[in-house]
Every structure is written in C-alpha cells, then in structure tokens.
C-alpha atoms as a PDB file:
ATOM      1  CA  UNK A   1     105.546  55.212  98.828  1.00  0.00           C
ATOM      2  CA  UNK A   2     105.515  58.541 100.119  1.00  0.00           C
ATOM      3  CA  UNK A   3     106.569  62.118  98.791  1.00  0.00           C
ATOM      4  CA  UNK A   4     109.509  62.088 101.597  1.00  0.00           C
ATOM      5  CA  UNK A   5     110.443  58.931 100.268  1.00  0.00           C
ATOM      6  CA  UNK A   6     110.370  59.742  96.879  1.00  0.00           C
ATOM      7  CA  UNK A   7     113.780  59.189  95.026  1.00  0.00           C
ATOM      8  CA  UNK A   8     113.243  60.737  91.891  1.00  0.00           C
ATOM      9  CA  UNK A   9     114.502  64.324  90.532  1.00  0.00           C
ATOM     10  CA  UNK A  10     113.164  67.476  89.504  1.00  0.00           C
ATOM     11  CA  UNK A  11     115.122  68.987  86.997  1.00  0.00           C
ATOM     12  CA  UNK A  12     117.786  67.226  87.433  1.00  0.00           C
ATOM     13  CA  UNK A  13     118.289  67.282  90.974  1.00  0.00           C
ATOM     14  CA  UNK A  14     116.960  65.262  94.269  1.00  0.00           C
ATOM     15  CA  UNK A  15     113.984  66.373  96.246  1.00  0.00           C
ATOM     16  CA  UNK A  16     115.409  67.404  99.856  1.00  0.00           C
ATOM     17  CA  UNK A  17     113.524  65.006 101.813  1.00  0.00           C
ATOM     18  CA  UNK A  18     110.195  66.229 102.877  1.00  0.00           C
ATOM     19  CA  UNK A  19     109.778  68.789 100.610  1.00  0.00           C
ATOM     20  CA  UNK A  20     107.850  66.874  97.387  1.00  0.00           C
ATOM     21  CA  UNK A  21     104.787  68.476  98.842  1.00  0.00           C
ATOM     22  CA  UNK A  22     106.421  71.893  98.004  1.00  0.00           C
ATOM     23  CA  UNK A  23     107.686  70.660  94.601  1.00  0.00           C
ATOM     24  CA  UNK A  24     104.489  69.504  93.608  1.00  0.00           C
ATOM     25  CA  UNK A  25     102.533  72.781  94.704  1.00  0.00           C
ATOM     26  CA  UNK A  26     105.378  74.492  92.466  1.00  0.00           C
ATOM     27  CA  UNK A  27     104.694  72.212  89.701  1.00  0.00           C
ATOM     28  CA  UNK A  28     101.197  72.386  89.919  1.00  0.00           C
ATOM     29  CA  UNK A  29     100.930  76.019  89.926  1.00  0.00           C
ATOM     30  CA  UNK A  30     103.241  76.045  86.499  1.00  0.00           C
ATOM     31  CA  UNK A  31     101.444  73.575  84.226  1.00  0.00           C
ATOM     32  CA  UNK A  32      97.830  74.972  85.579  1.00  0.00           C
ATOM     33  CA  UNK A  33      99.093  78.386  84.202  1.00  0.00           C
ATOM     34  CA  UNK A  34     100.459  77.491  81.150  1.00  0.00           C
ATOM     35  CA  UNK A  35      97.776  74.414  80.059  1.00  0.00           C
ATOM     36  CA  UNK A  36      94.509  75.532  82.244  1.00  0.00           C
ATOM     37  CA  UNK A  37      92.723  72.760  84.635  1.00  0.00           C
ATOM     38  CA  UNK A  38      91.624  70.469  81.665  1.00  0.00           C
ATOM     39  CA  UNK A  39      95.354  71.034  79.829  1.00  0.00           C
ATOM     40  CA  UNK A  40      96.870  70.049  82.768  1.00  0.00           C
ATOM     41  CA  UNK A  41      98.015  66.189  83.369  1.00  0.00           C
ATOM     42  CA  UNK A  42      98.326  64.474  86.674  1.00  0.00           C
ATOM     43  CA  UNK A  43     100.932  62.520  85.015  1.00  0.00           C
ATOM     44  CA  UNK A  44     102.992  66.044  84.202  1.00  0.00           C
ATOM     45  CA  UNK A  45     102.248  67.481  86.761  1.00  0.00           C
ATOM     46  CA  UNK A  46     104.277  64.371  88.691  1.00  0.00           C
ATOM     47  CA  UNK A  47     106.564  65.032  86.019  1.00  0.00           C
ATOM     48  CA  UNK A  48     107.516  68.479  86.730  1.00  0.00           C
ATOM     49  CA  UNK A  49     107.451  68.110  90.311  1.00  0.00           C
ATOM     50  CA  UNK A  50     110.178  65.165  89.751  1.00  0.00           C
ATOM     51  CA  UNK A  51     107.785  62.849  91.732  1.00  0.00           C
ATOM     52  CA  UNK A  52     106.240  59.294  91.140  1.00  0.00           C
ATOM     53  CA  UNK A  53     101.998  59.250  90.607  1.00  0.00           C
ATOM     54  CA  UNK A  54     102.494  57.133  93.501  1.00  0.00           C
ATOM     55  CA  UNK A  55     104.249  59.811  95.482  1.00  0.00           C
ATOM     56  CA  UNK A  56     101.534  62.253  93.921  1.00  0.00           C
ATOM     57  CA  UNK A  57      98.484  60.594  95.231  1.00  0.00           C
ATOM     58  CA  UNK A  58     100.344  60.551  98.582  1.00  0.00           C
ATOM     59  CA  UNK A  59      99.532  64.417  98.967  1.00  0.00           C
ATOM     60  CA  UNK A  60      96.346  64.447  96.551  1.00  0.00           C
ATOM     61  CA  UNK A  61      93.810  61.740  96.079  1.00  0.00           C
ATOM     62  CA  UNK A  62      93.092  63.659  92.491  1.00  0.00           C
ATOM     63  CA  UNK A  63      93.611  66.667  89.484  1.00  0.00           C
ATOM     64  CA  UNK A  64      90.816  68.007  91.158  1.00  0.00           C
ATOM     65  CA  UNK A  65      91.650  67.855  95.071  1.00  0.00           C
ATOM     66  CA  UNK A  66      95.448  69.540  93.981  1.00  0.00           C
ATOM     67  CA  UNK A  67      93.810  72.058  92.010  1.00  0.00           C
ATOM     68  CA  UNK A  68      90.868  72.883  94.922  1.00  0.00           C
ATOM     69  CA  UNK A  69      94.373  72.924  97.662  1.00  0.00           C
ATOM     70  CA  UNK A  70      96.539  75.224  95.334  1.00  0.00           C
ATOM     71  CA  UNK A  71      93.315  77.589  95.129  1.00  0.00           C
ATOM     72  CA  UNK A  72      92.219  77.150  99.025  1.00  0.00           C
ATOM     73  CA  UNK A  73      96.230  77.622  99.827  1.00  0.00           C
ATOM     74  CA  UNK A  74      96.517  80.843  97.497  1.00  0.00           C
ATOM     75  CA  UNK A  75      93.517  82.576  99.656  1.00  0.00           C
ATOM     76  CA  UNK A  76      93.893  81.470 103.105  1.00  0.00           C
ATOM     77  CA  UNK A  77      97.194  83.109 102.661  1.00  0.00           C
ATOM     78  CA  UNK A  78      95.696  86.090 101.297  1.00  0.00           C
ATOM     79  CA  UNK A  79      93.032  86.210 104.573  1.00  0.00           C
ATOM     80  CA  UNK A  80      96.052  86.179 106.715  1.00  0.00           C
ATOM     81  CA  UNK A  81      97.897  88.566 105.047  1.00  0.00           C
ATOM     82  CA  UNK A  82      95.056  90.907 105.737  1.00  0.00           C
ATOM     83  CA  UNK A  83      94.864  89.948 108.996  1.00  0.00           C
ATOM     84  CA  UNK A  84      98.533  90.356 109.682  1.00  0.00           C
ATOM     85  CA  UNK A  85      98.107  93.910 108.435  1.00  0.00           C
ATOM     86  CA  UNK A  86      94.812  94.879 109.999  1.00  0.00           C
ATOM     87  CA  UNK A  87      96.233  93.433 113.433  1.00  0.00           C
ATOM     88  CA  UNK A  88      99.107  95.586 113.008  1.00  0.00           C
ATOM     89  CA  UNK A  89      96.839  99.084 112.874  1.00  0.00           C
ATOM     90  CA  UNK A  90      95.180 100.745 114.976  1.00  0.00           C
ATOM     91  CA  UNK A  91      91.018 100.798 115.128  1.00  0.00           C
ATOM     92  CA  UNK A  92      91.475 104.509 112.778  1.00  0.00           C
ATOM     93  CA  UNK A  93      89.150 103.235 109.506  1.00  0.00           C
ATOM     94  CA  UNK A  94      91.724 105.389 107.480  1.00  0.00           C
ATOM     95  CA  UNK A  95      95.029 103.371 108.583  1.00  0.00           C
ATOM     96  CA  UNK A  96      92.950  99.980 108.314  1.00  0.00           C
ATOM     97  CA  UNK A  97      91.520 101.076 104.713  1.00  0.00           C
ATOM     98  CA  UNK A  98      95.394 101.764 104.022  1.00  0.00           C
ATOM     99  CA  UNK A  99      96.364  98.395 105.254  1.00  0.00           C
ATOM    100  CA  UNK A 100      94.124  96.242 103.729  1.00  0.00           C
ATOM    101  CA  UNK A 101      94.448  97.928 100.041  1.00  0.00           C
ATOM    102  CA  UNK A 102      98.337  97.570 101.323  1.00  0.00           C
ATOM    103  CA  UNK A 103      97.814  94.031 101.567  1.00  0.00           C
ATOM    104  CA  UNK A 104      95.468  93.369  99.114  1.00  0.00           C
ATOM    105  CA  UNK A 105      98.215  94.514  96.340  1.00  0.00           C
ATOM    106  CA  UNK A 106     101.492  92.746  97.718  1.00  0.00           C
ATOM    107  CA  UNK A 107      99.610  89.719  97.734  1.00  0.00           C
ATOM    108  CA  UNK A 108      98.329  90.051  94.186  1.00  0.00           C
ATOM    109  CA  UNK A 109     101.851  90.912  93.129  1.00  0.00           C
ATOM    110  CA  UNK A 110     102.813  87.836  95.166  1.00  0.00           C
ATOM    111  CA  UNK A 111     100.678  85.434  93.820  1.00  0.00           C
ATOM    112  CA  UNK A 112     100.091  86.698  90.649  1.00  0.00           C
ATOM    113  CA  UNK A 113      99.896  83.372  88.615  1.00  0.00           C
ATOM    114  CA  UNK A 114      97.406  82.024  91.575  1.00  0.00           C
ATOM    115  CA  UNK A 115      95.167  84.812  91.136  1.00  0.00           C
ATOM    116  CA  UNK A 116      95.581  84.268  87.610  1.00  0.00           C
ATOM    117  CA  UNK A 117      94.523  81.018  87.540  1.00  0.00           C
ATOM    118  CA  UNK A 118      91.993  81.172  89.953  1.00  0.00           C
ATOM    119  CA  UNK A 119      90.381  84.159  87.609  1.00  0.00           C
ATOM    120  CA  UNK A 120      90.539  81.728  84.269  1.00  0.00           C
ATOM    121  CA  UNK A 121      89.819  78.417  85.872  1.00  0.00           C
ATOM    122  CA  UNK A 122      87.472  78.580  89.372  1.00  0.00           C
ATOM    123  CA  UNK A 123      84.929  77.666  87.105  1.00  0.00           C
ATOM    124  CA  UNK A 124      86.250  74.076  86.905  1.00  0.00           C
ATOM    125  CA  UNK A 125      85.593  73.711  90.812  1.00  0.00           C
ATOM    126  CA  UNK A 126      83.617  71.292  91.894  1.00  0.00           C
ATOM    127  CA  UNK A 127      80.687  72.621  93.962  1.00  0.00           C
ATOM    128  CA  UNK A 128      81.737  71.430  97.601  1.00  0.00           C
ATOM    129  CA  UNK A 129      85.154  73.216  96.353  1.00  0.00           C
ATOM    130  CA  UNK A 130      83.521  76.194  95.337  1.00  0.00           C
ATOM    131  CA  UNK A 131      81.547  76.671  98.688  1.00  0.00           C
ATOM    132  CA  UNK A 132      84.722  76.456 100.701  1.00  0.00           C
ATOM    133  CA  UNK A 133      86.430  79.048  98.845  1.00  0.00           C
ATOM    134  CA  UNK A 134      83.305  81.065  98.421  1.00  0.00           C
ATOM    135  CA  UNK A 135      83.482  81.142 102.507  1.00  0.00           C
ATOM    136  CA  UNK A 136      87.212  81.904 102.594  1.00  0.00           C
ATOM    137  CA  UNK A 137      86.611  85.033  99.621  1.00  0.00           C
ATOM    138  CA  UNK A 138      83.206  86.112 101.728  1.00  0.00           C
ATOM    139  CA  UNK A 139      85.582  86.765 104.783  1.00  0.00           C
ATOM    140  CA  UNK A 140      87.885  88.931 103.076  1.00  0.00           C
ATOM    141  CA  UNK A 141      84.912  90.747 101.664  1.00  0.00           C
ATOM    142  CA  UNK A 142      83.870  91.403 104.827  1.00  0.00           C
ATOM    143  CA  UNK A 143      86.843  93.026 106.528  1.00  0.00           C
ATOM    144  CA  UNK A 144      86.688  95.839 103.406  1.00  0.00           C
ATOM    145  CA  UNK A 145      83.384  96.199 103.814  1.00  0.00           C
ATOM    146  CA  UNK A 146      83.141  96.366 107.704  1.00  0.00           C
ATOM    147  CA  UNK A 147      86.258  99.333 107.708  1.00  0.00           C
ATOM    148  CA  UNK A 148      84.191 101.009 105.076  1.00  0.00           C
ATOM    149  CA  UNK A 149      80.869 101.093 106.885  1.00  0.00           C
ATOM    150  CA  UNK A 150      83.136 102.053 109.947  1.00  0.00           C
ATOM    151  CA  UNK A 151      84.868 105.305 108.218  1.00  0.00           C
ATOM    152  CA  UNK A 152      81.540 106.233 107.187  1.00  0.00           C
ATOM    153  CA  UNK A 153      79.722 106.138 110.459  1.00  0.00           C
ATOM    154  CA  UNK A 154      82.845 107.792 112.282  1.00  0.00           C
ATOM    155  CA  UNK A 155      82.290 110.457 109.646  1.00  0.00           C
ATOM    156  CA  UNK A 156      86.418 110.006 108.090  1.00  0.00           C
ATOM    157  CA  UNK A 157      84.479 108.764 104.655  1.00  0.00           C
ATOM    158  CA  UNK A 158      81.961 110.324 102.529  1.00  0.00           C
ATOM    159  CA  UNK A 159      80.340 107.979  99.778  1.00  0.00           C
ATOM    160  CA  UNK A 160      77.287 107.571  99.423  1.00  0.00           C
ATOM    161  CA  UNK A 161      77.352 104.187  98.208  1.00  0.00           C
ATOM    162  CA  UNK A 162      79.481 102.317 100.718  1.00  0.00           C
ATOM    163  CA  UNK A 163      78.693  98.227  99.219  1.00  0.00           C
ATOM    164  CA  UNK A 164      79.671  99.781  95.762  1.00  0.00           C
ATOM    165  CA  UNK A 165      82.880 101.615  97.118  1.00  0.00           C
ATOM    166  CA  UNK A 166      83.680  98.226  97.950  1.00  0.00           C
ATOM    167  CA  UNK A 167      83.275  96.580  94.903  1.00  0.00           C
ATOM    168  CA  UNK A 168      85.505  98.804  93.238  1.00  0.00           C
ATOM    169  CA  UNK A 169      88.424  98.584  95.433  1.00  0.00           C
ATOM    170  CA  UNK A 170      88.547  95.371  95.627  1.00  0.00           C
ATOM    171  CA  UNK A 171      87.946  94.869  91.801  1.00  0.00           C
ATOM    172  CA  UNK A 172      90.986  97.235  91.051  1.00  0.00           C
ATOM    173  CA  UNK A 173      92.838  95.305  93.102  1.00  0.00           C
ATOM    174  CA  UNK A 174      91.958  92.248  92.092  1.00  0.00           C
ATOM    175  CA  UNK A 175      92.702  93.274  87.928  1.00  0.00           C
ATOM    176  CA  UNK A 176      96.431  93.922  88.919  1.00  0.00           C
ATOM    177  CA  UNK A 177      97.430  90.378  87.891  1.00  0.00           C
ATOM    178  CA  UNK A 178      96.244  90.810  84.884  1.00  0.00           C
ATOM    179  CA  UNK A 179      98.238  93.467  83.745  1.00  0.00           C
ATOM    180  CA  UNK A 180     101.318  93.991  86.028  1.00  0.00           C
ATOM    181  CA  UNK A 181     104.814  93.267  85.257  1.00  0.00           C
ATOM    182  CA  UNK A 182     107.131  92.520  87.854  1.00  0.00           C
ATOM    183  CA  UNK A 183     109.385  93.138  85.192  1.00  0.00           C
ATOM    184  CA  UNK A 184     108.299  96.505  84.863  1.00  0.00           C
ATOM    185  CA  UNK A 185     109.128 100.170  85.996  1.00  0.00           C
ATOM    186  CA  UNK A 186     107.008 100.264  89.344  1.00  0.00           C
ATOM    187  CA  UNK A 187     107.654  98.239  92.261  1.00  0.00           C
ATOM    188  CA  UNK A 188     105.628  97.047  94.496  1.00  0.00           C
ATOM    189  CA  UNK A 189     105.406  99.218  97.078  1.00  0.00           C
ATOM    190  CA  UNK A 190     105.271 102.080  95.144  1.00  0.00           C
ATOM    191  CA  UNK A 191     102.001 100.529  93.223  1.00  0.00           C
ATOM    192  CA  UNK A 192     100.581  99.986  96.718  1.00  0.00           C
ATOM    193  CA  UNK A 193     101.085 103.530  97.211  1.00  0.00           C
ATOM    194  CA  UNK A 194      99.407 104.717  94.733  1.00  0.00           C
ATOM    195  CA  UNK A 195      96.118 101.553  95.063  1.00  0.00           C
ATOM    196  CA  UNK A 196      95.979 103.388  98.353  1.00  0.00           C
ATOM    197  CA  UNK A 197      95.483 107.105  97.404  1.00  0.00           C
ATOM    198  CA  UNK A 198      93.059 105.825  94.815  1.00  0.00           C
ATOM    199  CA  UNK A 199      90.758 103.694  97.192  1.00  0.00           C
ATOM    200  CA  UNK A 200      91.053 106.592  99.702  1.00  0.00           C
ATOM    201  CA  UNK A 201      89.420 108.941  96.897  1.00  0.00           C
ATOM    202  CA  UNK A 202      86.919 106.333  96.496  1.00  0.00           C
ATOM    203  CA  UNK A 203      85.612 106.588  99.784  1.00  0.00           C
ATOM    204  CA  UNK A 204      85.969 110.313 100.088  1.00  0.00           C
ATOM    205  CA  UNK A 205      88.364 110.158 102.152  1.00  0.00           C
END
C-alpha cells in the first residue's frame, strides 16, 4: 500500500491523495516536539498523520530515517533560504551580512519547533545521519564566515576576531527558538531588524 493510496483519516478527515507524505512530516514534527525521539512512537506517529504503518514505511523504512529526513528537510531549507537571500544582494559584505542575519531569523521563526527539536534531540542521530547534516550546517557556516572575512578585508568591518564574530551571530540567532513567541509583541520582521543592527555592531560595522 502506498501513502497516495492510503484511505484512512487524520483528524477526522481524508488525506487528499498524494499528500500522506506531508501529513506524516506534520505529524512527525508534533509528537517529536512534544515526546522527544525516544517518546515518540512509529505507531503514533502513523496515528497522527491518519496513515497505516504500512503507508508509513512507504515514505520511511524507520523512527530513525523520518527523524534524520525531518532534520535534513528543516536545514536544506534553511541553506536555501540563505541562498535565496544572498543571491538577491549585491557582492557589498554589509547588504550580504544584512541578508543572511535576515534570513537566518525568518527561518528560525519559521521553523521554530524544527530548530527546537533539532537543539534537544540531534544527539539521537545516528552517525552516517550526523555527518550529512554536519555537511549541510558546515555550508551555512561558511557563507557567514566567508561575508565576514570579506567586510573585513574590504575594510567595511572592524573586529578583530572575525571566526568569533561568527560564532556569536550565528549563536544569537540560533537561541531565538528558544525564547520567541510568535504570540508575542514583535513580529518578525521587526526582530530581524533589530538581529541585524546587533550583528552589524558585532563586526564593527
């Protein structure tokens, strides 16, 4: 049986044909958040997606492989985002810095319960997992890093620790999950807004 096939309901309603793989990715990402990786079922995660384990193992062979795609998915997204923005900019290491901070905070507004997860349960990767994403996460460390050493040989930045600059960018950035409310009194864009003035005072902008 596959997922297209499927006949059973999430929540009540039928799965638009072709989309289980969606509904499961939905489901997964909810009962990973709320149980953590060994909390978390197969079996309810089926459940929640309103799929059959047979329809399941149609998209994933395992817990793990779903859990290694939904983490995989979550950055490869992230990489293009950055791209996306970067592409959009000029070669000015101010306006790229700008961009990728830009980016760098929509997405963890966007995904907030993917970085969330990924920050409480990577660990539970297994290792050919963990290389692949540690690839995907090196990439995205390297676009900071290579706009950074940029501003500072154009002369547009003044630190005089660029690798360490870095770090704490992208750390800041990355803690916004952990605390931000989409709930709350600032909005998105206006938090990017203000990610950006305080990476740009990083650098010495």
């Amino acid at each position: 049986m596959t997922a297209a096939s499927d006949s059973s309901s999430h929540n009540g309603s039928a799965i638009p044909r072709g989309q289980g793989g969606d509904a499961l990715s939905i489901a997964a990402r909810e009962i990973f958040a709320e149980r953590g990786y060994h909390g978390a079922s197969i079996r309810d995660i089926a459940k929640r997606a309103g799929l059959s384990l047979s329809a399941l193992y149609y998209w994933h062979s395992s817990k793990q492989e779903l859990f290694a795609g939904l983490m995989e998915d979550s950055v490869n997204d992230y990489v293009r985002a950055c791209d996306a923005a970067l592409h959009a900019c000029g070669d000015d290491p101010v306006e790229r810095l700008r961009a990728i901070v830009r980016a760098t905070v929509e997405y963890r507004v966007r995904r907030r319960v993917e970085s969330i997860i990924a920050a409480r349960e990577i660990r539970n990767l297994e290792p050919e997992h963990t290389q692949r994403l540690a690839e995907l996460r090196a990439s995205a460390t390297r676009l900071f890093q290579d706009i950074i050493d940029e501003g500072e040989r154009r002369g547009v930045f003044h630190c005089a620790h660029p690798t360490e600059a870095r770090r704490a960018i992208q750390a800041a950035c990355n803690a916004i999950p952990q605390w931000y409310d989409p709930d709350g009194d600032v909005e998105p864009a206006e938090l990017a807004d203000r990610y950006v003035d305080i990476a740009l005072r990083i650098v010495g902008a």
